[in-house]
Protein backbone atom coordinates (compact mmCIF):
# COMPACT_ATOMS: atom_id res chain seq x y z
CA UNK A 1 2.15 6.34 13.60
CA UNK A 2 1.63 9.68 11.40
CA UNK A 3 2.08 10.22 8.02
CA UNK A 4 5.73 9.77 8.09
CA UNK A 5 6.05 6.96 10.14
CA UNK A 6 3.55 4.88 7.87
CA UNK A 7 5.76 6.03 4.23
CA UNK A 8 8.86 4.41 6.08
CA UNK A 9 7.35 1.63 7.07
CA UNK A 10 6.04 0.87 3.53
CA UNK A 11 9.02 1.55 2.21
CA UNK A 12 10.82 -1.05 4.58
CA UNK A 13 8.26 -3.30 3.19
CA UNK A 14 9.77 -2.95 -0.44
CA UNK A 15 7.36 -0.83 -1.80
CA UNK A 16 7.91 2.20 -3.70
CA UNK A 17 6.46 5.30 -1.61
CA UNK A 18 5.82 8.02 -3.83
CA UNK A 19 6.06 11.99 -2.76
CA UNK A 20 3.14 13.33 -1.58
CA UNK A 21 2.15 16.57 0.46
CA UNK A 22 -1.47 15.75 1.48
CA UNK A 23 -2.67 12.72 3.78
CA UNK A 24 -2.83 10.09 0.74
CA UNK A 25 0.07 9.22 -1.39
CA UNK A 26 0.73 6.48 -4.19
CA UNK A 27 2.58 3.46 -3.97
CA UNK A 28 3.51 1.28 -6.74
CA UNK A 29 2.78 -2.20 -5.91
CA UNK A 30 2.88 -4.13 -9.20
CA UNK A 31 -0.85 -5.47 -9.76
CA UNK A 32 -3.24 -2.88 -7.72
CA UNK A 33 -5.82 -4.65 -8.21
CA UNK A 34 -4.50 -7.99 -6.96
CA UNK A 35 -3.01 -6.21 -4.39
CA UNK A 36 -6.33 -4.00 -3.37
CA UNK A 37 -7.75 -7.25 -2.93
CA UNK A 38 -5.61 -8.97 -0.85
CA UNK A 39 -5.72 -6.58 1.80
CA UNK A 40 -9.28 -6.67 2.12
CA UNK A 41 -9.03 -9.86 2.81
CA UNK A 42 -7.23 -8.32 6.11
CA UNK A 43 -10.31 -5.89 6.06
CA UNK A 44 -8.34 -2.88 5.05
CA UNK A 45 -9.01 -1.20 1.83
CA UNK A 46 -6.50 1.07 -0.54
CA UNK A 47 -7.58 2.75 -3.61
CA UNK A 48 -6.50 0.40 -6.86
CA UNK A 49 -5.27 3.19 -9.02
CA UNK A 50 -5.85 1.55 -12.51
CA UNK A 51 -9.17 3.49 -13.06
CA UNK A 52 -6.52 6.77 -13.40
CA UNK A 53 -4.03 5.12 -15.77
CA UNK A 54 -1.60 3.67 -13.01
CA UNK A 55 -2.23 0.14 -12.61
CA UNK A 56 0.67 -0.75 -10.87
CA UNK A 57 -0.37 1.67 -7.96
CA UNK A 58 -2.34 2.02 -4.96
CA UNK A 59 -3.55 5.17 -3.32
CA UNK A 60 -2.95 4.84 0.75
CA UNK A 61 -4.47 7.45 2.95
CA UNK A 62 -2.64 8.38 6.55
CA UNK A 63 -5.45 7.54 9.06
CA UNK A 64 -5.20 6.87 12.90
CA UNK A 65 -1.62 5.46 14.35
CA UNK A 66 -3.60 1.80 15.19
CA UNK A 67 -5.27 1.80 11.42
CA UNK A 68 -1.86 2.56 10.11
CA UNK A 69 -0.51 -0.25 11.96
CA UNK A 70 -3.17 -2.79 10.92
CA UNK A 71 -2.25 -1.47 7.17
CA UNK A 72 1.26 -2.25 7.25
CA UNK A 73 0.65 -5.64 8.87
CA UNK A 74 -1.91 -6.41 6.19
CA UNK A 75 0.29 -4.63 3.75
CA UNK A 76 3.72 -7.25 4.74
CA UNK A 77 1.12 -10.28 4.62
CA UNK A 78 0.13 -9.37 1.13
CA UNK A 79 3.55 -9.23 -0.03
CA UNK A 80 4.25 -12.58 1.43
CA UNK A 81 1.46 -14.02 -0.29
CA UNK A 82 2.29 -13.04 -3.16
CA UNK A 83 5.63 -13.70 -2.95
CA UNK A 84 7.20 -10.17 -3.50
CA UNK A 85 5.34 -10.16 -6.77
CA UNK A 86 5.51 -6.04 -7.03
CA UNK A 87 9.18 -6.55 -7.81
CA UNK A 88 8.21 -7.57 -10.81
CA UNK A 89 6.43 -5.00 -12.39
């Protein structure tokens, strides 16, 4: 899973993948840091955002296809624990 790949699949998710031309990107996620700290409870970490202004985003980085895949399942069991909550914000 590249770059690509790992946008859609976050996107599939409900979240809202922002554009991007290097191997990070943003995605808006309601509360990042709620959010940043749910998925290290799945032992994956994101970037909460709020230290730059955005705290309703996360900054992902494209890494290898299996770490991508461990994000996006840590990423969908975040957002049923919290019960969509980023649609909120």
């Amino acid at each position: 899973m590249r770059q690509p790949a790992l946008r859609a699949d976050l996107s599939a998710a409900g979240l809202d993948v922002l554009p991007s031309t290097t191997h990070f990107f943003l995605v808006r996620v309601g509360d990042a840091s709620a959010f940043r700290t749910a998925l290290a409870k799945h032992g994956v970490l994101v970037r909460d955002c709020t230290s730059f202004g955005l705290p309703a985003h996360v900054r992902v980085s494209s890494r290898r296809p299996e770490e991508n895949r461990r994000l996006v399942e840590a990423v969908q069991a975040a957002l049923r624990g919290q019960g969509q909550a980023h649609e909120d914000s």
